[in-house]
Protein backbone atom coordinates (compact mmCIF):
# COMPACT_ATOMS: atom_id res chain seq x y z
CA UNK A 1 26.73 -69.31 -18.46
CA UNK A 2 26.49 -71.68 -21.85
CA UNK A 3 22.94 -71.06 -23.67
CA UNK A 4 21.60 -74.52 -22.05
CA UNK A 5 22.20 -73.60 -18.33
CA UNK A 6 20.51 -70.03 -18.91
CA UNK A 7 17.24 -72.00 -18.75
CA UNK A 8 14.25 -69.60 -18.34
CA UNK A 9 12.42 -72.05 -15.88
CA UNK A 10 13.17 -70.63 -12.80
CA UNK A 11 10.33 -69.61 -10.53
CA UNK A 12 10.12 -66.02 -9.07
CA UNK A 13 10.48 -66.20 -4.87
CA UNK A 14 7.45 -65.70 -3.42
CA UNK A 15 6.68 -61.85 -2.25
CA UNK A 16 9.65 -60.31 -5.15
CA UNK A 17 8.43 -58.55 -7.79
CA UNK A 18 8.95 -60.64 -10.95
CA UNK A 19 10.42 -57.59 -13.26
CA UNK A 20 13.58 -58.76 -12.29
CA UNK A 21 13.15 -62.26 -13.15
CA UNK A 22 12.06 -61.18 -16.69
CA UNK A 23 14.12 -62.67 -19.93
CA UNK A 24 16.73 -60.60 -20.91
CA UNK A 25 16.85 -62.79 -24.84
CA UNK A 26 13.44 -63.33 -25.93
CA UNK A 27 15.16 -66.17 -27.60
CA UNK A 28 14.80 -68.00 -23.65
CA UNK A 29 11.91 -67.23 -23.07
CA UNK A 30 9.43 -69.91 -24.02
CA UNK A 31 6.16 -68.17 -24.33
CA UNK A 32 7.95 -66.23 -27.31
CA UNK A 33 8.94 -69.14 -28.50
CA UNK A 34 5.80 -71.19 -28.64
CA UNK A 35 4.09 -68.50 -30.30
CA UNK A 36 6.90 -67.95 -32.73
CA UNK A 37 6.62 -71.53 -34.02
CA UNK A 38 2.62 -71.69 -33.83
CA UNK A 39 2.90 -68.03 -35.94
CA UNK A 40 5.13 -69.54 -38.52
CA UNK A 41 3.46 -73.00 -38.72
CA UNK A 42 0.10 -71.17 -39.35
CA UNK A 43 2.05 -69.31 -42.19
CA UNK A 44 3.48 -72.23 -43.72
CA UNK A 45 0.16 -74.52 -43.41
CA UNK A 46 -1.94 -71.85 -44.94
CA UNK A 47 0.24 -70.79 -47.64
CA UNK A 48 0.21 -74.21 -48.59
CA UNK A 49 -3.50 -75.57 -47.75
CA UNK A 50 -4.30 -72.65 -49.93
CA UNK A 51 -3.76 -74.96 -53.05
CA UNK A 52 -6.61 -76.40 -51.71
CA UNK A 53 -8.99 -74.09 -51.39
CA UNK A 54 -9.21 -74.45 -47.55
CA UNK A 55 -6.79 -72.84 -44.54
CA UNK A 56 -6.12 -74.12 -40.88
CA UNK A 57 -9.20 -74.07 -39.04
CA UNK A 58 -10.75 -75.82 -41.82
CA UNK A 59 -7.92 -78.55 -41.70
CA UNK A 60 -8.29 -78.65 -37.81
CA UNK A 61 -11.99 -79.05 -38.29
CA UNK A 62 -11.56 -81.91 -40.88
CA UNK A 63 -9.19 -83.43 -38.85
CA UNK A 64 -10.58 -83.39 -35.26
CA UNK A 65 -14.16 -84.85 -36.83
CA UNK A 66 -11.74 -87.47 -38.18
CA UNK A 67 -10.52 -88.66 -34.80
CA UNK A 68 -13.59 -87.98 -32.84
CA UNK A 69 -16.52 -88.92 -35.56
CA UNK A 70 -19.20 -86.91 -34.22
CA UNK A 71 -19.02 -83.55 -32.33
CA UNK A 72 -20.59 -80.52 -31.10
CA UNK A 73 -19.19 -77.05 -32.41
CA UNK A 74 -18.28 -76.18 -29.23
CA UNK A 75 -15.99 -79.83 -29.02
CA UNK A 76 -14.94 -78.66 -32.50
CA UNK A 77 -13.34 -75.26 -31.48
CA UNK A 78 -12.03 -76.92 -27.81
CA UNK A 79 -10.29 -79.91 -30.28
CA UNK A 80 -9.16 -77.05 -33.29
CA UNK A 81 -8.22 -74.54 -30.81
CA UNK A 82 -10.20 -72.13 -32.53
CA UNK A 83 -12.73 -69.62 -30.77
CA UNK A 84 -16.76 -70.88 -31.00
CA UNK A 85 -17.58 -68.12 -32.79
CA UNK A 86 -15.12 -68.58 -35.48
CA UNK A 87 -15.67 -72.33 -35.19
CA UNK A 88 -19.14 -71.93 -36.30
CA UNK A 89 -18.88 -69.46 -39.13
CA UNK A 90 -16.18 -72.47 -40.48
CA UNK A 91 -18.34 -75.11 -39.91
CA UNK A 92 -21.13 -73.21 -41.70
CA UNK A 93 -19.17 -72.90 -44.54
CA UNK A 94 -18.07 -76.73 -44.83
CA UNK A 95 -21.87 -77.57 -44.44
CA UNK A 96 -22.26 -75.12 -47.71
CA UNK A 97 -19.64 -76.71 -49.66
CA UNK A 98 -20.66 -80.48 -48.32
CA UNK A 99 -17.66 -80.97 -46.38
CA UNK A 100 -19.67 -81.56 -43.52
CA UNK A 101 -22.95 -82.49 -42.25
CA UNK A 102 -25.13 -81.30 -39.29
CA UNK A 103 -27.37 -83.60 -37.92
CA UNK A 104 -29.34 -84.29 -34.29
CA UNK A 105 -27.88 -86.66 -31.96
CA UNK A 106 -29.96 -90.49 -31.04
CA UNK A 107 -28.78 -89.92 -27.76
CA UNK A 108 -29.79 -86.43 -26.89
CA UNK A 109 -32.30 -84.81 -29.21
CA UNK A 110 -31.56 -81.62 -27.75
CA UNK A 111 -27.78 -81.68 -29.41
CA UNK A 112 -26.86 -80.91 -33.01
CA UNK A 113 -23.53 -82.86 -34.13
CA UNK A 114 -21.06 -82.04 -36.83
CA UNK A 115 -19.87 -85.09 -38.74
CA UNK A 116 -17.09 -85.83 -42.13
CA UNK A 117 -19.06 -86.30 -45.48
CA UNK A 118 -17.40 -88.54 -47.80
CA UNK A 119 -16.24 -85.37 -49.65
CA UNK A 120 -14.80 -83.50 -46.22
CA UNK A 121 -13.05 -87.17 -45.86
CA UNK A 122 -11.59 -86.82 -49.17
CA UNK A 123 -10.23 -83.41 -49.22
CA UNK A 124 -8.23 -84.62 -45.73
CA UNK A 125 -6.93 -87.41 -47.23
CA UNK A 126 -6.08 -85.50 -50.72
CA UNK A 127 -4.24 -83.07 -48.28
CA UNK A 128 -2.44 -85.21 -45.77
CA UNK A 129 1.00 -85.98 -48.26
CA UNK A 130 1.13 -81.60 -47.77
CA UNK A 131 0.48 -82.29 -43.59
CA UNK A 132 2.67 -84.77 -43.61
CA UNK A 133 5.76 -83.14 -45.66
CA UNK A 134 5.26 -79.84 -43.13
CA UNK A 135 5.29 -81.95 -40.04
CA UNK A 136 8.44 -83.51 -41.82
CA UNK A 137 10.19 -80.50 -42.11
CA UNK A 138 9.11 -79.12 -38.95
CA UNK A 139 10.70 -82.27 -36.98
CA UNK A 140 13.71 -83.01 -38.96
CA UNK A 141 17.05 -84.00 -37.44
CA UNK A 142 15.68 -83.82 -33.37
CA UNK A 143 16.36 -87.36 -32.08
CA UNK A 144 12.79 -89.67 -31.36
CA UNK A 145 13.90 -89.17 -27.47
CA UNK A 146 14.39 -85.37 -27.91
CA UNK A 147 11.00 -85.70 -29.53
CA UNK A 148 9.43 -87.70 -26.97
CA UNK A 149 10.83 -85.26 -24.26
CA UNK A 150 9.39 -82.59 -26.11
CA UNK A 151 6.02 -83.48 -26.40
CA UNK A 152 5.91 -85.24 -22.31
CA UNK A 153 6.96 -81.41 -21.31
CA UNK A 154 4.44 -79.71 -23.49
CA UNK A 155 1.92 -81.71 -22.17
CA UNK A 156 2.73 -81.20 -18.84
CA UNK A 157 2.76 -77.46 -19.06
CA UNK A 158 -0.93 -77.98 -21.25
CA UNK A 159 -1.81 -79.71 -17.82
CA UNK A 160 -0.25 -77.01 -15.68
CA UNK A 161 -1.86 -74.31 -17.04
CA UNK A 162 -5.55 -76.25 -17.08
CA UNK A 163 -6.01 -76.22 -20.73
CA UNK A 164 -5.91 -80.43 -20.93
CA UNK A 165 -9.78 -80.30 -20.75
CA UNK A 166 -12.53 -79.84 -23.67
């Protein structure tokens, strides 16, 4: 078999033990692989968001309160794939430096929202070019409808697996 048609897709028959279904080159075996870019992604993205003082979950945070304005920390670490506990110790540190800003919701007094400051809105857009050069380099030479493919499959295994909801 070529590399392509030793796809790693194939579903274990009901009732056989799925040992011998297992990948014999890690290399197939998307799990590995997923982490293996997420692992080195996280490398790269910190090494270089360290130049600014921050690392990942604080770009995630800044980023996710971009898109969604207001949210709880509990949203935050669902949308930066972060755990709650971690998410909170981050967003307690923004707060400190003003990147941030906690503050009780009209709708529901009962629910304390995170929200950008001016100066957490700054710092992402000061560090977007560096975002934007590592996405760059990350997607270089794949084809848009490689891309496209990509990203419809990752979602549907997201959706597979349950984790599409926050």
């Amino acid at each position: 078999m070529t590399r392509p048609e030793k796809a790693m897709h194939k579903r274990v028959p009901e009732g056989e033990s799925g040992i011998d279904h297992a990948p014999v080159d890690l290399d197939d075996y998307l799990p590995y692989l997923l982490n293996r870019l997420a692992n080195r992604w996280n490398l790269d993205q910190n090494r270089d968001l360290s130049a600014f003082n921050i690392n990942n979950t604080v770009l995630r945070t800044l980023s996710v309160l971009h898109v969604h304005k207001t949210l709880t920390v509990n949203e935050i670490a669902a949308y930066a794939v972060v755990e709650q506990s971690n998410a909170s110790r981050t967003i307690e540190t923004m707060v400190t430096a003003g990147l941030v800003e906690r503050q009780i919701a009209a709708s529901d007094l009962r629910r304390r929202e995170v929200a950008l400051t001016r100066e957490g809105e700054a710092l992402l857009q000061q560090v977007w070019p560096t975002i934007a050069r590592n996405h760059d380099r990350l997607v270089d030479g794949i084809p848009d409808a490689d891309m496209q493919a990509c990203l419809r499959t990752i979602r549907a295994m997201i959706r597979n697996i349950g984790g599409d909801a926050v």
